[in-house]
PDB file of N, CA and C in Angstrom:
ATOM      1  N   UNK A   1     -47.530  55.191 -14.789  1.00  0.00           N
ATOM      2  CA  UNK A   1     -46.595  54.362 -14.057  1.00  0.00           C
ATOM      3  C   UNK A   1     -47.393  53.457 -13.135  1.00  0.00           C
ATOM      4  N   UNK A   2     -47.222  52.074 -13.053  1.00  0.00           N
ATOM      5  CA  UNK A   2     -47.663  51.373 -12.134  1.00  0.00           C
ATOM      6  C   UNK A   2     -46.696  50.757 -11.179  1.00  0.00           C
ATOM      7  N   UNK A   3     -47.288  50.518  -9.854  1.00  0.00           N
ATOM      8  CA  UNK A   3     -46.690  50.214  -8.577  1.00  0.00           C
ATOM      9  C   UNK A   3     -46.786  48.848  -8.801  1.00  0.00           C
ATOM     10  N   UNK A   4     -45.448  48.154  -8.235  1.00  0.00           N
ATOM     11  CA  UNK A   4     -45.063  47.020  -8.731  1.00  0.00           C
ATOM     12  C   UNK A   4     -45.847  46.100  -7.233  1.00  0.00           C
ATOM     13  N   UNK A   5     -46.551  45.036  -7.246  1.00  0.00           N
ATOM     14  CA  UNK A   5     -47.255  44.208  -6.204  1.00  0.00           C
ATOM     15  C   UNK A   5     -45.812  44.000  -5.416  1.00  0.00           C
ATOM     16  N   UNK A   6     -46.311  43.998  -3.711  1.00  0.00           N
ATOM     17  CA  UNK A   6     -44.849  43.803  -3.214  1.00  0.00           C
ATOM     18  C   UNK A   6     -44.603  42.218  -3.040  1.00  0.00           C
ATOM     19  N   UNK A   7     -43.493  42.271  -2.878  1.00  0.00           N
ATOM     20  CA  UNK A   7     -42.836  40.706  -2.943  1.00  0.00           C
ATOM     21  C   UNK A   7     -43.195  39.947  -2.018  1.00  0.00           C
ATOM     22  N   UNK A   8     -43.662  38.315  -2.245  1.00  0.00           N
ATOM     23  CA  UNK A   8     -44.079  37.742  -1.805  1.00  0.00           C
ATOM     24  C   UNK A   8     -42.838  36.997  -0.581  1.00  0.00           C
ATOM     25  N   UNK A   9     -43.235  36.372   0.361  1.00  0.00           N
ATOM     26  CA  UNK A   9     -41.804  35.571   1.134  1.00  0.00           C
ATOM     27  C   UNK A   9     -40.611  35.106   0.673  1.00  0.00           C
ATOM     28  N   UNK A  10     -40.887  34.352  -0.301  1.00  0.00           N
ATOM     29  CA  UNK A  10     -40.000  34.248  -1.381  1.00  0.00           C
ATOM     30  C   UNK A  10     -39.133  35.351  -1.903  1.00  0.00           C
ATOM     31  N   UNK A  11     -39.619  36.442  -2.199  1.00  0.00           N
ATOM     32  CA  UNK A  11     -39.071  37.549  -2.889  1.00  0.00           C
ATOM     33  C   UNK A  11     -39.268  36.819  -4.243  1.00  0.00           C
ATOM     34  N   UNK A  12     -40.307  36.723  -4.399  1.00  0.00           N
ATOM     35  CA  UNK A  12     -40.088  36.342  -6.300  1.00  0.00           C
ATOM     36  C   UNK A  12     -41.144  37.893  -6.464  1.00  0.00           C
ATOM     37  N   UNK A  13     -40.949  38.438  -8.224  1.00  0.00           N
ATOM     38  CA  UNK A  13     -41.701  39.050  -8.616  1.00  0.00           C
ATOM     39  C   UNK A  13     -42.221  38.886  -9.384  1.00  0.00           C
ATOM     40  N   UNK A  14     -43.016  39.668 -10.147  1.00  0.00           N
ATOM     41  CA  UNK A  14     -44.129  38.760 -11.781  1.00  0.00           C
ATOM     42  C   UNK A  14     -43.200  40.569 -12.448  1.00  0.00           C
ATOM     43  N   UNK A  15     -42.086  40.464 -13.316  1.00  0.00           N
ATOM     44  CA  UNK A  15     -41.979  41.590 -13.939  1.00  0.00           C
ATOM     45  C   UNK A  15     -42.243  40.816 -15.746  1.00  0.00           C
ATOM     46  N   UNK A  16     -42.150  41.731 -16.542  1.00  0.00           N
ATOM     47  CA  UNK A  16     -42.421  41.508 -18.114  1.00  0.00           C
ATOM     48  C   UNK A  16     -40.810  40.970 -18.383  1.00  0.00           C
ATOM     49  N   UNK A  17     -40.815  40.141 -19.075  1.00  0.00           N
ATOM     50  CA  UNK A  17     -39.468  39.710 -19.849  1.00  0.00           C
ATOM     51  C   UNK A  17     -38.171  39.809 -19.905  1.00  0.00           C
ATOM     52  N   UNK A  18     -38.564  41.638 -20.523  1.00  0.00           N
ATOM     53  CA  UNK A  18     -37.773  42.406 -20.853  1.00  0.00           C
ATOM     54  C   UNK A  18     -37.210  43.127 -19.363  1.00  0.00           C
ATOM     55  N   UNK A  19     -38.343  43.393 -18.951  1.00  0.00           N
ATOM     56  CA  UNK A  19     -37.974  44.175 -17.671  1.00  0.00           C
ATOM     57  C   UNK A  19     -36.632  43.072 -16.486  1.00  0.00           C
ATOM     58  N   UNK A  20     -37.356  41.665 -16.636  1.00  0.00           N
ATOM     59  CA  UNK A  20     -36.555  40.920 -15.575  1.00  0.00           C
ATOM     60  C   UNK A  20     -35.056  40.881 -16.218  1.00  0.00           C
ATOM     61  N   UNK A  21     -35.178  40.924 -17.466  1.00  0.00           N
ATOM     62  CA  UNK A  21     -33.972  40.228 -18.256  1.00  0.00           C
ATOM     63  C   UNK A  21     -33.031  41.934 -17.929  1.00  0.00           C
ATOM     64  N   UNK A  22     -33.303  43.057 -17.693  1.00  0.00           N
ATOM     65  CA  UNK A  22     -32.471  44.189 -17.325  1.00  0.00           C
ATOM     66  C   UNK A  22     -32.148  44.297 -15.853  1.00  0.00           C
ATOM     67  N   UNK A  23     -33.034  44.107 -14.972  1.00  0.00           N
ATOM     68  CA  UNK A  23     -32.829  43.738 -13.549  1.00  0.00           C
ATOM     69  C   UNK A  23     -32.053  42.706 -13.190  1.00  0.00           C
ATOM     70  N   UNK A  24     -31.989  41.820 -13.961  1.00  0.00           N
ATOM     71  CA  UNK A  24     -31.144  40.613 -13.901  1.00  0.00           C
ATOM     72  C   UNK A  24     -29.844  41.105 -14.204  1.00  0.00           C
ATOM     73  N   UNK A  25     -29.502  41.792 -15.448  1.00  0.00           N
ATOM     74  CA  UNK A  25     -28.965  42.669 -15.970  1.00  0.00           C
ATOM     75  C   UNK A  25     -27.951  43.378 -15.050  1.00  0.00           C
ATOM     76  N   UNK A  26     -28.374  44.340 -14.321  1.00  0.00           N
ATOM     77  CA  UNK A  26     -28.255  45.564 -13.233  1.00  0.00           C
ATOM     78  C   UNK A  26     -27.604  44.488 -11.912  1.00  0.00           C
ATOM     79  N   UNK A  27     -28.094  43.564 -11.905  1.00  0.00           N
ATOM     80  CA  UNK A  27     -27.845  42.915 -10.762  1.00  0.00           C
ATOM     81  C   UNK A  27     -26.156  42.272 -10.795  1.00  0.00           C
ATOM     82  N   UNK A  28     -26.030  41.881 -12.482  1.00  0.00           N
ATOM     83  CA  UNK A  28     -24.582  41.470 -12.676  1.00  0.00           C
ATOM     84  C   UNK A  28     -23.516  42.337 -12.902  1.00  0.00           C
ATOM     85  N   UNK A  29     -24.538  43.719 -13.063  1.00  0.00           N
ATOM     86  CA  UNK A  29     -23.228  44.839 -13.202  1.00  0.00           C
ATOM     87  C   UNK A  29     -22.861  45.490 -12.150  1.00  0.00           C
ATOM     88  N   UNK A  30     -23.444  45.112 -10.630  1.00  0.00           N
ATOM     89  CA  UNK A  30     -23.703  45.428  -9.503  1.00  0.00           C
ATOM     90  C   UNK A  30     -22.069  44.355  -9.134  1.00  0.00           C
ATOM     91  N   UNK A  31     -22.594  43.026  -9.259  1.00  0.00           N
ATOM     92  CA  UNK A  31     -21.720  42.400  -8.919  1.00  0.00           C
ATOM     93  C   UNK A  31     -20.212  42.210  -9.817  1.00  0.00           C
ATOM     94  N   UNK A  32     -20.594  42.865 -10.581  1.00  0.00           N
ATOM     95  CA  UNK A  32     -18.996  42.648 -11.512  1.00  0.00           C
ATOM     96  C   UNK A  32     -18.343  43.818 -10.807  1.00  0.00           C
ATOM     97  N   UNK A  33     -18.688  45.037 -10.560  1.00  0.00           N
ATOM     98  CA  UNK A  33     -18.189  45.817 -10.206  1.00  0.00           C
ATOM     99  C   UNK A  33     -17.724  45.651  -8.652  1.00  0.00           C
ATOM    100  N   UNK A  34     -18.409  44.690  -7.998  1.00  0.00           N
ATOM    101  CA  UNK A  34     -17.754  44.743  -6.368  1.00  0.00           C
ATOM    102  C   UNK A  34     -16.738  43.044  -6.438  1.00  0.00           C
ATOM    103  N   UNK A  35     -17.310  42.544  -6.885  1.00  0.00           N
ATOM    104  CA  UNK A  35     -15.842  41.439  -7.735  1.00  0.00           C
ATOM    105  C   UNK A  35     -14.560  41.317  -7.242  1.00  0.00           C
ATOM    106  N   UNK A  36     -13.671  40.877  -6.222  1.00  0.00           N
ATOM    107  CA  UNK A  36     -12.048  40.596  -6.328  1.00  0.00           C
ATOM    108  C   UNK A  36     -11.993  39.723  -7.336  1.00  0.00           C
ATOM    109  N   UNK A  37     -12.954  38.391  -7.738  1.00  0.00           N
ATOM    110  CA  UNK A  37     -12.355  37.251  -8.580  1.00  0.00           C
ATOM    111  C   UNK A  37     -12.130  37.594  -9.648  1.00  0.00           C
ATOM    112  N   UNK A  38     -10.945  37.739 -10.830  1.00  0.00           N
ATOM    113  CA  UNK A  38     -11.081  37.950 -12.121  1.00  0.00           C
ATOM    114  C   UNK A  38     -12.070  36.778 -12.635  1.00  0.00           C
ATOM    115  N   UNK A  39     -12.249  35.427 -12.665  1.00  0.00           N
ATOM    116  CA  UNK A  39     -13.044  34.175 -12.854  1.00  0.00           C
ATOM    117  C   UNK A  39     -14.423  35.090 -12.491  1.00  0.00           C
ATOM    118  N   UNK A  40     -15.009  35.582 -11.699  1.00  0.00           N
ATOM    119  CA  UNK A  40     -15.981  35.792 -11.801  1.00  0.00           C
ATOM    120  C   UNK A  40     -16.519  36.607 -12.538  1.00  0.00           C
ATOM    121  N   UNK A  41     -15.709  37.946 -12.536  1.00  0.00           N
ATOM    122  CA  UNK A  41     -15.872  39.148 -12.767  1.00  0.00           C
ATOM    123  C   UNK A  41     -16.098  38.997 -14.590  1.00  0.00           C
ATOM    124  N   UNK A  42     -15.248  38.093 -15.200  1.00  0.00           N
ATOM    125  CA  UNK A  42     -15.049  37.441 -16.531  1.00  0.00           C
ATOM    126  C   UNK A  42     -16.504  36.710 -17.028  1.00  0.00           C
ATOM    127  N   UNK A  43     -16.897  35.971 -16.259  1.00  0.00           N
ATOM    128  CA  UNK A  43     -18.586  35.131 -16.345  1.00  0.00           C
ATOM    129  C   UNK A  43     -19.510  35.935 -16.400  1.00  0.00           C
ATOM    130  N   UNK A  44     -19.560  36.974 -15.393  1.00  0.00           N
ATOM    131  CA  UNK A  44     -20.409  38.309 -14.927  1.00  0.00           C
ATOM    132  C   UNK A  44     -20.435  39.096 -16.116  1.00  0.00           C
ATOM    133  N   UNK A  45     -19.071  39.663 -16.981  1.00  0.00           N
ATOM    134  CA  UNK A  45     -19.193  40.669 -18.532  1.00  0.00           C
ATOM    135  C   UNK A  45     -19.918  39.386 -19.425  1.00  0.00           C
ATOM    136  N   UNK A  46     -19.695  38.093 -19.710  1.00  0.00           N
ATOM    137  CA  UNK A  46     -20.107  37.706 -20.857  1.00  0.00           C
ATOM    138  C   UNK A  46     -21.430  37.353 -20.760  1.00  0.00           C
ATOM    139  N   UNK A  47     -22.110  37.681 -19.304  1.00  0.00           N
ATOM    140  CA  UNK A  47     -23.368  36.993 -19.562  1.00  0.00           C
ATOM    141  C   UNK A  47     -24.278  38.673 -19.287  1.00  0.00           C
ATOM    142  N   UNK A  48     -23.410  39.260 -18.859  1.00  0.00           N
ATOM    143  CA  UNK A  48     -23.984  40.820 -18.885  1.00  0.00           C
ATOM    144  C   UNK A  48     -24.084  40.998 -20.736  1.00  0.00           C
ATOM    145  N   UNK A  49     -22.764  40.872 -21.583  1.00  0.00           N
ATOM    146  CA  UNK A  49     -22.952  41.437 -23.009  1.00  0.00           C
ATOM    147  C   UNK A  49     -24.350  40.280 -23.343  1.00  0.00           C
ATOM    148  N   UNK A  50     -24.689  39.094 -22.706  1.00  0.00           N
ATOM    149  CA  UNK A  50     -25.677  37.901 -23.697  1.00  0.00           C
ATOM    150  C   UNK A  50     -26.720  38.789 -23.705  1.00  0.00           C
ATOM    151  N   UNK A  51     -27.110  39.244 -21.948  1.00  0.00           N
ATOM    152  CA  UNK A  51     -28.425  39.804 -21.815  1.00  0.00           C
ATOM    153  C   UNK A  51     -28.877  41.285 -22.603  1.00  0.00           C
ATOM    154  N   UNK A  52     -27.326  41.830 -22.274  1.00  0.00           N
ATOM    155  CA  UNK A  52     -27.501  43.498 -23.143  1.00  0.00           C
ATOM    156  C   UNK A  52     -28.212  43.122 -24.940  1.00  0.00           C
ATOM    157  N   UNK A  53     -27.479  42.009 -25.414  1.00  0.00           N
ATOM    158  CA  UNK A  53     -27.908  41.637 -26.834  1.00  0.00           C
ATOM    159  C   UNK A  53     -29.020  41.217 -27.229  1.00  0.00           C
ATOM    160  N   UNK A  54     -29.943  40.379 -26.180  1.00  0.00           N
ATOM    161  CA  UNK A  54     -31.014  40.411 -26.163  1.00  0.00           C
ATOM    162  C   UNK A  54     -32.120  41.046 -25.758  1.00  0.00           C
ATOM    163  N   UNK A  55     -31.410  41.963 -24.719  1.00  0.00           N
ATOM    164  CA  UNK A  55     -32.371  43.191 -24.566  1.00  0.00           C
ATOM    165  C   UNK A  55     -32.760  43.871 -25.705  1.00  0.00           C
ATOM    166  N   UNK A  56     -31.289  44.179 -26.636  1.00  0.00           N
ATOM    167  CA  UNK A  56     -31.822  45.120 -27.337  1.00  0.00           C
ATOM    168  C   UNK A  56     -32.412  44.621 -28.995  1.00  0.00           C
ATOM    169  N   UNK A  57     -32.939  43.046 -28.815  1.00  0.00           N
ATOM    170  CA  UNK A  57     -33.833  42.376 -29.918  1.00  0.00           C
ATOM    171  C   UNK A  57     -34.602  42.134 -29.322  1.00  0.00           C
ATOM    172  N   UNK A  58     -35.164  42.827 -28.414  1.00  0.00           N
ATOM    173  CA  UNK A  58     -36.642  42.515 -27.303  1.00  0.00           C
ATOM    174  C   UNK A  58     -37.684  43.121 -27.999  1.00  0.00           C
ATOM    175  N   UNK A  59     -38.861  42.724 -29.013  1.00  0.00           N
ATOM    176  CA  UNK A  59     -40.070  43.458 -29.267  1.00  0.00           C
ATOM    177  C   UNK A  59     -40.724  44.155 -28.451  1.00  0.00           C
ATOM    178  N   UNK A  60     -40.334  44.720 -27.205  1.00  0.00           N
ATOM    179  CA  UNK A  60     -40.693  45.506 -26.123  1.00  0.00           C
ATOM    180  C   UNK A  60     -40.072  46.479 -25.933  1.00  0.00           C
ATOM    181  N   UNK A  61     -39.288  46.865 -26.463  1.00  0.00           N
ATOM    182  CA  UNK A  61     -38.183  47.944 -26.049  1.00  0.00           C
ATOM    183  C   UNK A  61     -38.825  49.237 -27.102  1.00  0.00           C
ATOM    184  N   UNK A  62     -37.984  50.088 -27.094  1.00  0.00           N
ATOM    185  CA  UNK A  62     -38.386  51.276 -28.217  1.00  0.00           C
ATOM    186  C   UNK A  62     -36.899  51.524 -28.652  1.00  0.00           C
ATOM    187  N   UNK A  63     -37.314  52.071 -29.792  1.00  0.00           N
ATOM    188  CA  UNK A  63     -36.387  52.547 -30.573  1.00  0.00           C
ATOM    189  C   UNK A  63     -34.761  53.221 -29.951  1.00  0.00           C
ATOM    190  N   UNK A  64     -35.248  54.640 -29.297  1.00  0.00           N
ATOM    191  CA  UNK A  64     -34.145  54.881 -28.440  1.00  0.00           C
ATOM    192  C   UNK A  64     -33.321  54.044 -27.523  1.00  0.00           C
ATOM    193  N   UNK A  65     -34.347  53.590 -26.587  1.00  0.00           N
ATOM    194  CA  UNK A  65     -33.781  52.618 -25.768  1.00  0.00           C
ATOM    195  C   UNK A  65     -33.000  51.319 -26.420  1.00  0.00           C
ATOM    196  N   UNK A  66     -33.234  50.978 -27.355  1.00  0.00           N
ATOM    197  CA  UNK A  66     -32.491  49.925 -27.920  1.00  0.00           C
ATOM    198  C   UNK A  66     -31.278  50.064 -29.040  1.00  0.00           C
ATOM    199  N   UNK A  67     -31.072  51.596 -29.156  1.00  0.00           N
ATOM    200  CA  UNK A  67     -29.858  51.932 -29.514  1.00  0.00           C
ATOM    201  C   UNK A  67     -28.605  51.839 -28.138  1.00  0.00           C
ATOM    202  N   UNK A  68     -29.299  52.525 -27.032  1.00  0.00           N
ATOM    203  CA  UNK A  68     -28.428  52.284 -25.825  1.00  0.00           C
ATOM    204  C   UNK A  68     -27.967  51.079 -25.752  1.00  0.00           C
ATOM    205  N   UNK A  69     -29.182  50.597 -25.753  1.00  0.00           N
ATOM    206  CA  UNK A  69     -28.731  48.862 -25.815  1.00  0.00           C
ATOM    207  C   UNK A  69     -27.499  48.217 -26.441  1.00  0.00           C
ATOM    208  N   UNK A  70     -27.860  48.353 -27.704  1.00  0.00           N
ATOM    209  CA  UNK A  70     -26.476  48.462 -28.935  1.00  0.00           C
ATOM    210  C   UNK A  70     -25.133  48.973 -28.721  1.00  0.00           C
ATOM    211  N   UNK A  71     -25.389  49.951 -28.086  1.00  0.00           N
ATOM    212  CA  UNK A  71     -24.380  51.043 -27.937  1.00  0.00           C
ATOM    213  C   UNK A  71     -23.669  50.131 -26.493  1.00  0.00           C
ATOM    214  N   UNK A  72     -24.255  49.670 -25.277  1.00  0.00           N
ATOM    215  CA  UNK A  72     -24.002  49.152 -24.526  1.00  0.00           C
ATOM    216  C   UNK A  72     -23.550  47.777 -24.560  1.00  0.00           C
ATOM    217  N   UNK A  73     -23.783  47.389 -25.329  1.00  0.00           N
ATOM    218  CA  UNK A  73     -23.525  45.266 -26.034  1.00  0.00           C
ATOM    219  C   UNK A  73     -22.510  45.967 -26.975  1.00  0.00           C
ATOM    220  N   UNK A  74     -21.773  47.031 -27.646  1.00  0.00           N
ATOM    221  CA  UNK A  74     -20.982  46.539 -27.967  1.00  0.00           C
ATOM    222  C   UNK A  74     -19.743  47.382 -27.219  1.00  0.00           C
ATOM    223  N   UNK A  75     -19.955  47.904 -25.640  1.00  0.00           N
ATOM    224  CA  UNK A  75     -18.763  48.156 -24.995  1.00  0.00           C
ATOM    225  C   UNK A  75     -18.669  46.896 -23.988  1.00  0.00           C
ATOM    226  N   UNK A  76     -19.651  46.348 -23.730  1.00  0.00           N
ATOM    227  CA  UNK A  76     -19.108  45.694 -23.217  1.00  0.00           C
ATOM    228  C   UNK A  76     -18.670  44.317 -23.691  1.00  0.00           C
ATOM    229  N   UNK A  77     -18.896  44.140 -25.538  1.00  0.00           N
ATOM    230  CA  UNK A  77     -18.267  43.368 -25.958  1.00  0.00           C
ATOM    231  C   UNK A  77     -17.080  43.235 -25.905  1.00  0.00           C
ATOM    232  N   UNK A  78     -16.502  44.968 -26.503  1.00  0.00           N
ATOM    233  CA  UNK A  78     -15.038  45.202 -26.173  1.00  0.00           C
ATOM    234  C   UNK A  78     -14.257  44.916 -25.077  1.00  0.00           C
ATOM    235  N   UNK A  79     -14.860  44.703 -23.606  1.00  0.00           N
ATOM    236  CA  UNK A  79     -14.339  44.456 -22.710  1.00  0.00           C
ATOM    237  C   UNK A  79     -14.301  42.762 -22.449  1.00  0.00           C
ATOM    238  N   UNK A  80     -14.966  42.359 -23.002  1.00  0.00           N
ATOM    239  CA  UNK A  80     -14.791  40.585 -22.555  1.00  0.00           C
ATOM    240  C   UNK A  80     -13.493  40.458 -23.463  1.00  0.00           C
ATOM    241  N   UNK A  81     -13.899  41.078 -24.472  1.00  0.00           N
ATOM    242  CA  UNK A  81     -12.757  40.525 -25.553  1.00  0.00           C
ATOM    243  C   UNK A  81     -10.976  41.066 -24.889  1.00  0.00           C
ATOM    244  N   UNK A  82     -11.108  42.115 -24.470  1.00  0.00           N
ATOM    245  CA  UNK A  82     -10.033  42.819 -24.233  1.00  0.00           C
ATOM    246  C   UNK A  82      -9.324  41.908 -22.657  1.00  0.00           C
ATOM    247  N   UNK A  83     -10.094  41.124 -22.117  1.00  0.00           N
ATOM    248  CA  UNK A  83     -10.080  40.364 -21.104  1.00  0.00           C
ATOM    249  C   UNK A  83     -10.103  38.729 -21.034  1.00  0.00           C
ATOM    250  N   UNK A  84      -9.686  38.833 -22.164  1.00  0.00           N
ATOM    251  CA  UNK A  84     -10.528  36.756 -22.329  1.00  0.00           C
ATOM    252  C   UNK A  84      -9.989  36.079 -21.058  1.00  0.00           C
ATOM    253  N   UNK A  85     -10.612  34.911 -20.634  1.00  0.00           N
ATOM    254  CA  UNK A  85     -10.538  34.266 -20.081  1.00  0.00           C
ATOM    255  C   UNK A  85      -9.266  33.473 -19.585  1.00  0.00           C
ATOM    256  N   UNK A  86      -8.271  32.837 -18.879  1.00  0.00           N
ATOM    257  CA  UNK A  86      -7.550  31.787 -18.878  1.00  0.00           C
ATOM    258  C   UNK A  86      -7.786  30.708 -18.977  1.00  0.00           C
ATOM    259  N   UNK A  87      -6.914  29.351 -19.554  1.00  0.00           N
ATOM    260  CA  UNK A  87      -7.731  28.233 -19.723  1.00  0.00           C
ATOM    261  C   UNK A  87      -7.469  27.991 -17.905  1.00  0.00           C
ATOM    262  N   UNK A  88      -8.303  26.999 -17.460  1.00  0.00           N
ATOM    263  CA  UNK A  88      -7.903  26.459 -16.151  1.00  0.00           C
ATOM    264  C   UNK A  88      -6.932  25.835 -15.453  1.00  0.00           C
ATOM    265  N   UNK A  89      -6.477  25.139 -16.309  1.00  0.00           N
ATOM    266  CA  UNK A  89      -5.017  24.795 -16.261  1.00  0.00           C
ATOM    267  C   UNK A  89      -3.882  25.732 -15.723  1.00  0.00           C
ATOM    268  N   UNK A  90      -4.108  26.612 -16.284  1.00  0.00           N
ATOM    269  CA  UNK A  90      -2.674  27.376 -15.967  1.00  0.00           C
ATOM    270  C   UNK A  90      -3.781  28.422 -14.857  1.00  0.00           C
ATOM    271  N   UNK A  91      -4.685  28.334 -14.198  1.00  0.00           N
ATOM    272  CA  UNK A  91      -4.665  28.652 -12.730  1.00  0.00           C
ATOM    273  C   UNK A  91      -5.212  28.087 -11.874  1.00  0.00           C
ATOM    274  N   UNK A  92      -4.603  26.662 -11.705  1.00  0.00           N
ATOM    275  CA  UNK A  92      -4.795  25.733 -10.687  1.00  0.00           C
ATOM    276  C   UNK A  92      -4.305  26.111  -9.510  1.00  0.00           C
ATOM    277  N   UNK A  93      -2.870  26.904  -9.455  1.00  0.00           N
ATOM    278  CA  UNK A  93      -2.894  27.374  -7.615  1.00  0.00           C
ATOM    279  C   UNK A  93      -2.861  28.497  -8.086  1.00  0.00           C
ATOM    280  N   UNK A  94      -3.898  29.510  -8.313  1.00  0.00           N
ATOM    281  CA  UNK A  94      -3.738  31.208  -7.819  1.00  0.00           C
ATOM    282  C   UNK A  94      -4.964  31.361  -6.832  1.00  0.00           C
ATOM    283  N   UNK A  95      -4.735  32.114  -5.838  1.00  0.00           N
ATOM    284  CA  UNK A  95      -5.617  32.373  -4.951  1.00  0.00           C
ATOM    285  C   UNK A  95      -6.957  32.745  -5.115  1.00  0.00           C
ATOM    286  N   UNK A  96      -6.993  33.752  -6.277  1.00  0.00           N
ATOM    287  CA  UNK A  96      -8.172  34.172  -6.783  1.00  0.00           C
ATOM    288  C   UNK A  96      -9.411  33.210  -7.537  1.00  0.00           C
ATOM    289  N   UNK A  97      -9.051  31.720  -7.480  1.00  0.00           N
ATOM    290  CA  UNK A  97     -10.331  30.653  -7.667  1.00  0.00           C
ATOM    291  C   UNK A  97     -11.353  30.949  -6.739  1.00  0.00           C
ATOM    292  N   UNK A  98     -12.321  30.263  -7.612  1.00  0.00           N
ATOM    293  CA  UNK A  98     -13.586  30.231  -6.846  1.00  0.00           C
ATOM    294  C   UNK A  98     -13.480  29.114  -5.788  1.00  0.00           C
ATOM    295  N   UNK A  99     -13.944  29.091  -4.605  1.00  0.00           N
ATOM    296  CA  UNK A  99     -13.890  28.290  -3.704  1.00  0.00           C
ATOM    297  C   UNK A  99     -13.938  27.209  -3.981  1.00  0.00           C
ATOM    298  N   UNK A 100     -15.101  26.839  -4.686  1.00  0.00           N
ATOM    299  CA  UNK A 100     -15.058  25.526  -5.036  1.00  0.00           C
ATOM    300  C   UNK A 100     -14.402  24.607  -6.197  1.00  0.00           C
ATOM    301  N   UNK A 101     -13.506  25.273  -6.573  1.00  0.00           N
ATOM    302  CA  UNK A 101     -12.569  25.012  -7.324  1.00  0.00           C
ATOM    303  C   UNK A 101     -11.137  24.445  -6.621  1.00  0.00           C
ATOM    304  N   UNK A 102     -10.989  25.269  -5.591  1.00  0.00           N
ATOM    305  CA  UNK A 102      -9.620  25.012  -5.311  1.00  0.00           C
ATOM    306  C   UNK A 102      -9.125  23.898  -4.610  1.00  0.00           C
ATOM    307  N   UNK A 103      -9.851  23.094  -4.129  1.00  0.00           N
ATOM    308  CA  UNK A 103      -9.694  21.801  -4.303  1.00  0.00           C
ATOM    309  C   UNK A 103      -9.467  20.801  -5.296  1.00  0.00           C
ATOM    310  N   UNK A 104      -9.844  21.255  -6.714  1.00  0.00           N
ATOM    311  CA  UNK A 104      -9.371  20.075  -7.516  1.00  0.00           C
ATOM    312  C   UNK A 104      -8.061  20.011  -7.799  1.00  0.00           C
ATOM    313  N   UNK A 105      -7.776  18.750  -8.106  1.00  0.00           N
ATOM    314  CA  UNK A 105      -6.569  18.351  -8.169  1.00  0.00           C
ATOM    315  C   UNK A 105      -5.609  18.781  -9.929  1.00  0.00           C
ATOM    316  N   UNK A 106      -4.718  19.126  -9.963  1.00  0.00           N
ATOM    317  CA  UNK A 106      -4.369  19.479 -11.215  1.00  0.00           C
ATOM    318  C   UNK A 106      -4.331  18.853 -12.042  1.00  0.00           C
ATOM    319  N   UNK A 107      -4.437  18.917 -13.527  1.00  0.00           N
ATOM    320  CA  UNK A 107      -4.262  17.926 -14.749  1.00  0.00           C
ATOM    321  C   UNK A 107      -2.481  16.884 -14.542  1.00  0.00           C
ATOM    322  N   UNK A 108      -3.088  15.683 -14.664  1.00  0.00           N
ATOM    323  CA  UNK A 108      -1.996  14.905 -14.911  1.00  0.00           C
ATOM    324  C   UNK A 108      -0.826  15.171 -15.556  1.00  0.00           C
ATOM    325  N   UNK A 109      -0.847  15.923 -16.216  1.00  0.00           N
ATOM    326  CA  UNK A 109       0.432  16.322 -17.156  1.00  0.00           C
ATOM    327  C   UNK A 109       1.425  17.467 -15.672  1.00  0.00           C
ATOM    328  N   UNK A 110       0.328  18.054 -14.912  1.00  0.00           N
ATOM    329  CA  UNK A 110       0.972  18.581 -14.286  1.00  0.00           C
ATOM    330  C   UNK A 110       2.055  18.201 -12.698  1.00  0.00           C
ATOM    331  N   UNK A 111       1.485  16.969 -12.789  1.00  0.00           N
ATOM    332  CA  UNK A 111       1.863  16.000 -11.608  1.00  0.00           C
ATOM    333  C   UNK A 111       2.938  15.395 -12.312  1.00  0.00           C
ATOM    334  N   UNK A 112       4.205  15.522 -11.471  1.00  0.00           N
ATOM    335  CA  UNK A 112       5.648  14.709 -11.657  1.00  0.00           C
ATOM    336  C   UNK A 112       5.971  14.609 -13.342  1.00  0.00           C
TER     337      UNK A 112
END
């Protein structure tokens, strides 16, 4: 096991590929789970299942570990799917937008 160099001011680190692409990983399943926004929480599973899928076609991984992988990309496939998205349109006033959203103005069709 090696001790990882500590983080520079920045907080950047030098990890392997594979390793950042699961930390990155961990970090969105961190935040999907503390989440009120459905909009977010929705962005957060589909880019959690991108990374799980490429984790587990990473020439770095091992065998076991990349069945988890598999096994993990396709529950949480099931869950994006079981959740799709709304188009935007039909949630122009719900509270749960992202901040910077809720200022735009609605599609024309929806005005008068």
């Amino acid at each position: 096991m090696h001790s990882a160099a500590p983080p520079s001011a920045d907080e950047s680190y030098d990890l392997p590929c594979a390793e950042a692409l699961l930390a990155g990983s961990l970090a969105l399943m961190t935040g999907h789970a503390q989440s009120d926004c459905a909009r977010q929480r929705h962005l957060m599973a589909r880019k959690i299942r991108s990374n799980l899928f490429f984790l587990a076609q990473h020439p770095g991984v091992n065998g076991p570990f990349r069945t988890v992988l598999q096994r993990m990309h396709e529950h949480w496939d099931q869950l994006v799917q079981a959740h799709p998205a709304e188009p935007p349109a039909s949630r122009a006033h719900t509270p749960e937008l992202l901040p910077e959203t809720r200022l735009w103005h609605p599609p024309a069709e929806h005005l008068q």
